[in-house]
Protein backbone atom coordinates (compact mmCIF):
# COMPACT_ATOMS: atom_id res chain seq x y z
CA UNK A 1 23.09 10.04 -4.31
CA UNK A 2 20.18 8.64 -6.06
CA UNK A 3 19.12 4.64 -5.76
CA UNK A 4 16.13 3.00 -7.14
CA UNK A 5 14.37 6.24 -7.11
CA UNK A 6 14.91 7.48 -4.09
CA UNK A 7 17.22 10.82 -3.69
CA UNK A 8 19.22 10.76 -0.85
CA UNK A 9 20.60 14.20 0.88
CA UNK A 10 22.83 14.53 3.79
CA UNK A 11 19.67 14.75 6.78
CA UNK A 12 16.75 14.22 4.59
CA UNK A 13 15.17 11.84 1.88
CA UNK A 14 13.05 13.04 -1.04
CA UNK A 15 11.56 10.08 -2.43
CA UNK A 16 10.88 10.12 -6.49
CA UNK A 17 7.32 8.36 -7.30
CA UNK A 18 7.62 6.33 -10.77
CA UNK A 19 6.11 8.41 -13.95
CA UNK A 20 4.75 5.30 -14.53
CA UNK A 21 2.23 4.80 -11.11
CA UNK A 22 -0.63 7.45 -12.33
CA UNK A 23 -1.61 5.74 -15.57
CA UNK A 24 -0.72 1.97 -14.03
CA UNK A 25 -3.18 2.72 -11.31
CA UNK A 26 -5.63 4.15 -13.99
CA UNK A 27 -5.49 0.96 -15.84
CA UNK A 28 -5.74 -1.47 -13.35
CA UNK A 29 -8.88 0.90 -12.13
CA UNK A 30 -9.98 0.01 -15.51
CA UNK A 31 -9.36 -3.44 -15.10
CA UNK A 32 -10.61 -4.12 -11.98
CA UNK A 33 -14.33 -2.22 -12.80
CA UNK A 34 -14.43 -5.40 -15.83
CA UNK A 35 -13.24 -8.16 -13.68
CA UNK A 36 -16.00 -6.86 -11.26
CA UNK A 37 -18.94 -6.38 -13.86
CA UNK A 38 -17.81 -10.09 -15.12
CA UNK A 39 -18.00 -11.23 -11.68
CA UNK A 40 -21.24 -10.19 -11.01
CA UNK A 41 -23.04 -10.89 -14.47
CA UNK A 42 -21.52 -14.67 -15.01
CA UNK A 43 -23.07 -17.52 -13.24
CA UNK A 44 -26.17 -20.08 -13.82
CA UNK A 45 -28.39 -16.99 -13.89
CA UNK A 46 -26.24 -14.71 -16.03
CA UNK A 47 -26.90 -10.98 -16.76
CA UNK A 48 -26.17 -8.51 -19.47
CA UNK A 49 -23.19 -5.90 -17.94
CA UNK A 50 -25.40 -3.45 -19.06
CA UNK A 51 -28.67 -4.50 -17.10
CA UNK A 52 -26.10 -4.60 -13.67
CA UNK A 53 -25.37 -1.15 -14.53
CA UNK A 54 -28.77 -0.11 -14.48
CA UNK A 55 -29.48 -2.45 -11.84
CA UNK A 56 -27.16 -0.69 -9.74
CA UNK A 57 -28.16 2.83 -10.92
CA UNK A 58 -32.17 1.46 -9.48
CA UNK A 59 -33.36 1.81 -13.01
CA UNK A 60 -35.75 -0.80 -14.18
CA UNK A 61 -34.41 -3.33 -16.34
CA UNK A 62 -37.53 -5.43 -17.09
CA UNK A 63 -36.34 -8.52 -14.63
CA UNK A 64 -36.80 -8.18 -10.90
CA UNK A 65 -35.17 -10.96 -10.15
CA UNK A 66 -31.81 -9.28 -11.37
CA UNK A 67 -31.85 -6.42 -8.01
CA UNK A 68 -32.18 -9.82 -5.83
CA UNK A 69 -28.96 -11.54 -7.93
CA UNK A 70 -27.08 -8.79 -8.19
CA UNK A 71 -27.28 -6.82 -4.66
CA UNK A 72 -27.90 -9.80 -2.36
CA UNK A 73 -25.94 -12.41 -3.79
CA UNK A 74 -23.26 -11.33 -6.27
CA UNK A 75 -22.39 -8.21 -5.45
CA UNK A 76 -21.47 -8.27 -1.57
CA UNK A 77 -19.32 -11.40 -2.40
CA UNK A 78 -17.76 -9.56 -5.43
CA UNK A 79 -17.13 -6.51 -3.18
CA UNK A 80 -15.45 -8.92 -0.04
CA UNK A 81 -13.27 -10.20 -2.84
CA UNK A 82 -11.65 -6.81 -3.91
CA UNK A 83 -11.41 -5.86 -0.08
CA UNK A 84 -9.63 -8.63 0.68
CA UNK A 85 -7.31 -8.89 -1.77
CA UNK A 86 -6.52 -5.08 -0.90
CA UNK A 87 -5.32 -6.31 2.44
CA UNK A 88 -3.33 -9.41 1.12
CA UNK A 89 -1.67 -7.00 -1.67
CA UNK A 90 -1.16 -4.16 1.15
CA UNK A 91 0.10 -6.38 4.20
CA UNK A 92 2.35 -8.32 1.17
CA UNK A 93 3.90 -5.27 -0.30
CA UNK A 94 4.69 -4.12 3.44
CA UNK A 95 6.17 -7.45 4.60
CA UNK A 96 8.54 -7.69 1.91
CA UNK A 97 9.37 -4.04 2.33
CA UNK A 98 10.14 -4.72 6.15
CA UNK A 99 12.41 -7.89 5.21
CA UNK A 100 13.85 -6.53 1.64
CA UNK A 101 13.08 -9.98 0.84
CA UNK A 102 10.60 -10.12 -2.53
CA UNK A 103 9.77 -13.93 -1.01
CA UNK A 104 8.18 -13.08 2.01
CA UNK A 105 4.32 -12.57 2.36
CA UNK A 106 2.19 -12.50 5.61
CA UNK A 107 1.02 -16.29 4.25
CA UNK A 108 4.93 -17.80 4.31
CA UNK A 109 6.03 -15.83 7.60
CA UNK A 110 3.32 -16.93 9.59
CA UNK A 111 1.02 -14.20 10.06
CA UNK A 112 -1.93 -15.81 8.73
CA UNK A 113 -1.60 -19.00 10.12
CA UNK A 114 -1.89 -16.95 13.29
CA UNK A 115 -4.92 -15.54 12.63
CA UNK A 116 -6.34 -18.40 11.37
CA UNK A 117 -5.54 -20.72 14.34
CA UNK A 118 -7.32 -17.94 16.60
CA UNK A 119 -9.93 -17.65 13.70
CA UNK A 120 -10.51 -21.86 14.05
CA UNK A 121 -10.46 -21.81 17.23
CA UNK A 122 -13.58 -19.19 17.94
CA UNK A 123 -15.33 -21.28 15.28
CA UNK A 124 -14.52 -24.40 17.04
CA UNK A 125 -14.91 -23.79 20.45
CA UNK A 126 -17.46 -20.80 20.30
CA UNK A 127 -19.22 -20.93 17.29
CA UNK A 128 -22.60 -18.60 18.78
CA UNK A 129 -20.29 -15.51 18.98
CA UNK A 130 -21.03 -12.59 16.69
CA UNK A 131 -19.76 -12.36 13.46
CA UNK A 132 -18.10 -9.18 14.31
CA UNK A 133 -15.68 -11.12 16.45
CA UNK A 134 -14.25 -13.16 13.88
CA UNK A 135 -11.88 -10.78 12.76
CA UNK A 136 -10.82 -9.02 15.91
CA UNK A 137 -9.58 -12.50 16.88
CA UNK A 138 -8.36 -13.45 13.45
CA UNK A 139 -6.31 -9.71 14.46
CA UNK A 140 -4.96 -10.78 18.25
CA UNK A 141 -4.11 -13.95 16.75
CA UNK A 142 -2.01 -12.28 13.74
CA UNK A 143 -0.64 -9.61 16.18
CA UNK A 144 0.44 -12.33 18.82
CA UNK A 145 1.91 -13.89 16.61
CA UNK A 146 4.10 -11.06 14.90
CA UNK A 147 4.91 -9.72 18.41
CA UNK A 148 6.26 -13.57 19.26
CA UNK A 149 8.45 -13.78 15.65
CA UNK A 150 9.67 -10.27 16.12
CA UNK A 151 10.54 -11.10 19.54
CA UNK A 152 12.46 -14.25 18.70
CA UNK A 153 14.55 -12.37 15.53
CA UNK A 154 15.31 -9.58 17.98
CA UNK A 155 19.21 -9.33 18.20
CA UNK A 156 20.54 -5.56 19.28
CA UNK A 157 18.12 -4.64 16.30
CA UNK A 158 15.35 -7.04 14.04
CA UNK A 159 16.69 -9.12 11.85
CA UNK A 160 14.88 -9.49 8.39
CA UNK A 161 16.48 -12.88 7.97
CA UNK A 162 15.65 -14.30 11.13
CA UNK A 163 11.88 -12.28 10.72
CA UNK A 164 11.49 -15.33 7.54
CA UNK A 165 13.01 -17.89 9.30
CA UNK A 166 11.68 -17.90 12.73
CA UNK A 167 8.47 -17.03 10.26
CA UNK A 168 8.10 -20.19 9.01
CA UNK A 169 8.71 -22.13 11.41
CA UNK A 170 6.06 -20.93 14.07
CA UNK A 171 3.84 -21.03 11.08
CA UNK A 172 4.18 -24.55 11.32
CA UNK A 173 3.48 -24.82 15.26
CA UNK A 174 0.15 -22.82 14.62
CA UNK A 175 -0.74 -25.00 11.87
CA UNK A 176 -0.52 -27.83 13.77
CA UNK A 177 -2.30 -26.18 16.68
CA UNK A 178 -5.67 -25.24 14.11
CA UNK A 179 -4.96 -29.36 12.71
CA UNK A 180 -5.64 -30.63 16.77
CA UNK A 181 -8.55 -28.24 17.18
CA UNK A 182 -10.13 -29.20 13.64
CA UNK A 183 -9.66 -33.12 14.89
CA UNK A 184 -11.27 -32.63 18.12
CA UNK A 185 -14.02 -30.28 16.89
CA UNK A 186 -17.98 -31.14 17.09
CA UNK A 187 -18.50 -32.22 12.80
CA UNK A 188 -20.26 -29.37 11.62
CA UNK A 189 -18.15 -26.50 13.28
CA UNK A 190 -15.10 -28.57 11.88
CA UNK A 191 -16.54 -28.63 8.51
CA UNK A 192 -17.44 -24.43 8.81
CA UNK A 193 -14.12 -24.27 9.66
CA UNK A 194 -12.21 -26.45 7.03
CA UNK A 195 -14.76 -24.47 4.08
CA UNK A 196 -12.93 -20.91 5.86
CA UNK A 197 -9.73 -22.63 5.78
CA UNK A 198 -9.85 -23.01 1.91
CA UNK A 199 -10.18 -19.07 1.64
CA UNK A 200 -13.90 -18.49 0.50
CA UNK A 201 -15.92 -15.41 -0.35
CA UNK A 202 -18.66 -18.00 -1.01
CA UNK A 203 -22.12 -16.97 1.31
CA UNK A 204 -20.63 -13.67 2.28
CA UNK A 205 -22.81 -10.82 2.39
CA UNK A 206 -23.38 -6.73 3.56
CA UNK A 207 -22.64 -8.00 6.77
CA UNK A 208 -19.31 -9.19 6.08
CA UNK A 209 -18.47 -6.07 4.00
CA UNK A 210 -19.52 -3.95 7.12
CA UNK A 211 -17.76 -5.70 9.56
CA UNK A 212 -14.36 -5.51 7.42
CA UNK A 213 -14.35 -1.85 5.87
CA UNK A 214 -13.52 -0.32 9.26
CA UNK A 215 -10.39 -2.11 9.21
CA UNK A 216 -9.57 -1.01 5.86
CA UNK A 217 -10.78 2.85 6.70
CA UNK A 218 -8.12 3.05 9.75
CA UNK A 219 -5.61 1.14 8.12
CA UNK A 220 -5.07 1.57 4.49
CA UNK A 221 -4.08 5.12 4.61
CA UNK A 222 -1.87 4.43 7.45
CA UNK A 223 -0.17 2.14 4.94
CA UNK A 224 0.13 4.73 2.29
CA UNK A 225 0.77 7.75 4.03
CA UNK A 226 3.86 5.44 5.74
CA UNK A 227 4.46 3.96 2.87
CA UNK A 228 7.67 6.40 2.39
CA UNK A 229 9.27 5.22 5.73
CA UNK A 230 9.54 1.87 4.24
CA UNK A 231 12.31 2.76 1.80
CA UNK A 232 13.79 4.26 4.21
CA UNK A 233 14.29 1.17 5.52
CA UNK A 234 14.95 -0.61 2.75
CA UNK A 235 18.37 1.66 2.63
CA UNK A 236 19.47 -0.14 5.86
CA UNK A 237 19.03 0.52 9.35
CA UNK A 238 22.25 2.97 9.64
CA UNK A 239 21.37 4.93 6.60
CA UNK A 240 17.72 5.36 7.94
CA UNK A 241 18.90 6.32 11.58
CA UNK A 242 21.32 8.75 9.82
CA UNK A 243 18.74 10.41 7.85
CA UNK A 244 16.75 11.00 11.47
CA UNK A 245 14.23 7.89 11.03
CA UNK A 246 12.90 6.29 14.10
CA UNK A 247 13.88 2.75 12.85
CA UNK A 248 12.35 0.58 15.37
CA UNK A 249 9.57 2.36 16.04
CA UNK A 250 8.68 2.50 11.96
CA UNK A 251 9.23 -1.33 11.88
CA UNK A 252 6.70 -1.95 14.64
CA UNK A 253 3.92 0.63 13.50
CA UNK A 254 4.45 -1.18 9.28
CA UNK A 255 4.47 -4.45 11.27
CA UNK A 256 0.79 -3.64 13.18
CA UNK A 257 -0.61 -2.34 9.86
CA UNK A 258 0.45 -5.37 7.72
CA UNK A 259 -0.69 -7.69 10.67
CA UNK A 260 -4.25 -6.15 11.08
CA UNK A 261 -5.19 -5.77 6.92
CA UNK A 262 -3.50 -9.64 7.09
CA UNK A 263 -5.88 -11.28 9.81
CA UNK A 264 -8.60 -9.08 9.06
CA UNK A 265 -8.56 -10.31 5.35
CA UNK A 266 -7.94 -13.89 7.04
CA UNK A 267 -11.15 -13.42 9.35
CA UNK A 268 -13.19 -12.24 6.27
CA UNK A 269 -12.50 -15.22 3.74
CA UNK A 270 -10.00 -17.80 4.45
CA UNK A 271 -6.25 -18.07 4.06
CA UNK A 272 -6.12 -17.38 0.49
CA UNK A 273 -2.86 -17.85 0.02
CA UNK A 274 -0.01 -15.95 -2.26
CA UNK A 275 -2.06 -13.13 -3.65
CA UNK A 276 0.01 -11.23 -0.68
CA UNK A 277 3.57 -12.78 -3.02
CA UNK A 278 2.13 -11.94 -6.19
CA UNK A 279 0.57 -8.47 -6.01
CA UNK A 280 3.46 -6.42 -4.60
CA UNK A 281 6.19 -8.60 -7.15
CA UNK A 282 3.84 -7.70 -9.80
CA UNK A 283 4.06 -4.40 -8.61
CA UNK A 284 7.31 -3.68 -8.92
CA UNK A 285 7.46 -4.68 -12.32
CA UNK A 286 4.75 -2.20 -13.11
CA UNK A 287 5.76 0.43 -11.18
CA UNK A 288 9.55 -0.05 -10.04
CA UNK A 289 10.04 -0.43 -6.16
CA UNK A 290 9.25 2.90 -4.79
CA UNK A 291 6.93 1.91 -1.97
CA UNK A 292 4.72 5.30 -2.35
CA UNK A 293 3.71 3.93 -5.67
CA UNK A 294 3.85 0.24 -5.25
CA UNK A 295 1.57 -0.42 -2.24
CA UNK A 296 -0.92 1.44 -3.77
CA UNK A 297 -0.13 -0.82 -6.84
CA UNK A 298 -0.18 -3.66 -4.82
CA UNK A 299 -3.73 -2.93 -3.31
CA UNK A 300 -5.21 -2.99 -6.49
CA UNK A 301 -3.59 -5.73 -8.20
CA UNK A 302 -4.36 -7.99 -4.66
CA UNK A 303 -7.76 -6.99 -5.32
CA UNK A 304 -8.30 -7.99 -8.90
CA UNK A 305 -6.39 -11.58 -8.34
CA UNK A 306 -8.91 -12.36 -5.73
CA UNK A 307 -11.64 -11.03 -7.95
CA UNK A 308 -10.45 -12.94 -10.69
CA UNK A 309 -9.94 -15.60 -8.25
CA UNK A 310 -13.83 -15.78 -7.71
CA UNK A 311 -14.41 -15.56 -11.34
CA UNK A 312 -12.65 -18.69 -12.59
CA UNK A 313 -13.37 -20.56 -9.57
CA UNK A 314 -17.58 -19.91 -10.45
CA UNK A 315 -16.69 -20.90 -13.83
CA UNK A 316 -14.19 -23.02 -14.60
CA UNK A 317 -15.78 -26.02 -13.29
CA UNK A 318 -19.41 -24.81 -12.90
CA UNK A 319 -21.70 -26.14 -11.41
CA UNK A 320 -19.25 -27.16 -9.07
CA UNK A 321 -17.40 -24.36 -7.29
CA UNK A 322 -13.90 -23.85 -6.09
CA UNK A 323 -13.10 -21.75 -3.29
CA UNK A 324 -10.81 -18.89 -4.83
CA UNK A 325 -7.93 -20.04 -2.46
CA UNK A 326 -7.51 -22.89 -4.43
CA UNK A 327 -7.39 -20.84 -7.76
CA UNK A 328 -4.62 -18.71 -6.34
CA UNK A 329 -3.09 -21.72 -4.82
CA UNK A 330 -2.50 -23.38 -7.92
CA UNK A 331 -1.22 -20.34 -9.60
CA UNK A 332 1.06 -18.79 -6.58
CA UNK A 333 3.01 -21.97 -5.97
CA UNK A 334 4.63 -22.21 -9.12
CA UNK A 335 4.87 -18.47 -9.08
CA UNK A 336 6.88 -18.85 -5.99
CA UNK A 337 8.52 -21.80 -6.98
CA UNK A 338 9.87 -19.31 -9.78
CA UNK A 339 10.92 -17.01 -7.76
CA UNK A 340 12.77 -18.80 -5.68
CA UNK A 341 14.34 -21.04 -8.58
CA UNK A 342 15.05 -16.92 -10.05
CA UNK A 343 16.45 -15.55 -6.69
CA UNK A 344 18.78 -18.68 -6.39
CA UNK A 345 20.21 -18.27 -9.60
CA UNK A 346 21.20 -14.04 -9.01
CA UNK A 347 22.86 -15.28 -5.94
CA UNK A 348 24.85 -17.75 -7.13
CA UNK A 349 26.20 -14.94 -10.01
């Protein structure tokens, strides 16, 4: 039988990849190289697209100011923008794989509220340690507190139901947690730490870039060469098991993938929130909901909303500057106000 794509024979499952994925991931490519250009050219001190090309090629472009703008303070921030929103789009498209549930993201189940209390906390309460440390605590904290929910929602098998549920409401514990260490902070970590909480690529530099791409290295084609497993599971756990698939195990290795791109991305800027909602529904309207073609999809469409992010919130208000969590804030929650007004209404049909 054939559903969504997917072509299922009696002890194996051939999985059908979208006609549509090579020239959607061409196009966003395309997309994504302008957003980034824009980025990096538009500010108080703005520069031609064609000087940054040069600039980047080390070919003289008259100004030597522009190598200063564009590699030390534009670009690296630019860069941390698209590598985040990889993660988000990534951990988003997995999460909502795991639960069948196009509502969930690692934001709303309470993955990155557990890497951001963890995050807070090392601000808080050690704020000398190395920078490198940031995210492999934003990471224990995000794993702890998957291993908890998944815990909780275990029942002779995971629920995906109670994985949203029990979600949210530990997400609500941990924020409360980061509120009580943010009140009883010294001033200036708590103010580091409420800037972070807004989900900022302001400041961030090669450092920051190099601190995050190993996480993206070991994990993002783990994601993608996995990616097939997930629909899999998305046929139900006794189809899966029938077609051979280790079910649990699957869950818990697409459950430590999302978890580390989600509180690595959280370490690196912030809890910007519902990119990890938007990218992989987007994606399925592009693409259809083949996973093999829609996380991929969903990388790149997490990474230009956070680059686009950045853009508006440099501009729209310049000179005054709004952390891009609050530009994808202010678009997400109606987005998944939306789509949960939309999922309400199919249910009652």
């Amino acid at each position: 039988m054939k559903l969504d794509g997917l072509v299922v024979r009696s002890q194996s499952i051939s999985f059908q990849i979208d006609r549509r994925v090579p020239p959607v991931l061409l196009g966003l490519g395309a997309v994504i190289l302008v957003a980034i250009v824009l980025n990096v050219g538009r500010g108080e001190y703005p520069i031609a697209p064609f000087d940054i090309v040069k600039t980047l090629l080390n070919l003289d472009t008259g100004n030597p100011d522009h190598a200063f703008v564009i590699n030390t303070l534009r670009l690296p921030r630019t860069i941390v923008a698209f590598m985040v929103g990889i993660a988000f789009g990534i951990s988003g498209g997995i999460f909502q794989g795991l639960t069948s549930n196009p509502l969930a993201d690692p934001g709303i189940i309470g993955i990155n509220e557990g890497a951001s209390l963890a995050a807070v906390a090392v601000i808080v309460l050690f704020p000398s340690v190395p920078i490198y440390i940031l995210p492999l605590s934003a990471f224990v904290g995000a794993f702890l507190m998957a291993v908890l929910i998944y815990s909780l929602a275990w029942n002779k098998g995971s629920s995906p139901i109670l994985l949203i549920l029990i979600g949210v409401g530990l997400s609500a514990i941990a924020g409360a947690f980061t509120s009580f260490l943010l009140t009883f902070g010294q001033i200036e970590d708590v103010s580091n730490a409420l800037v972070w909480l807004a989900g900022s690529v302001y400041g961030r530099t090669w450092e920051q870039v190099f601190s995050f791409l190993p996480w993206l290295i070991i994990f993002v084609p783990l994601a993608l060469t996995n990616s097939r497993h997930l629909n899999a599971l998305n046929l139900g756990d006794d189809i899966a098991r029938g077609l051979g698939s280790r079910v649990e195990w699957q869950r818990g290795l697409q459950v430590l993938v999302g978890v580390a791109l989600a509180g690595a991305a959280v370490a690196t800027a912030g809890t910007i929130g519902f990119v990890g909602l938007i990218a992989p529904h987007l994606g399925r309207q592009l693409v259809g909901t083949n996973h093999q073609g829609l996380i991929p999809t969903a990388a790149l469409l997490g990474g230009g909303i956070v680059v686009l992010a950045d853009l508006l919130g440099r501009t729209l208000f310049a000179p005054i500057e709004l952390p891009c969590g609050v530009v994808t804030a202010a678009v997400g929650a109606p987005y998944f106000l939306y789509l949960l007004i939309r999922n309400r209404q199919k249910s009652s049909l």
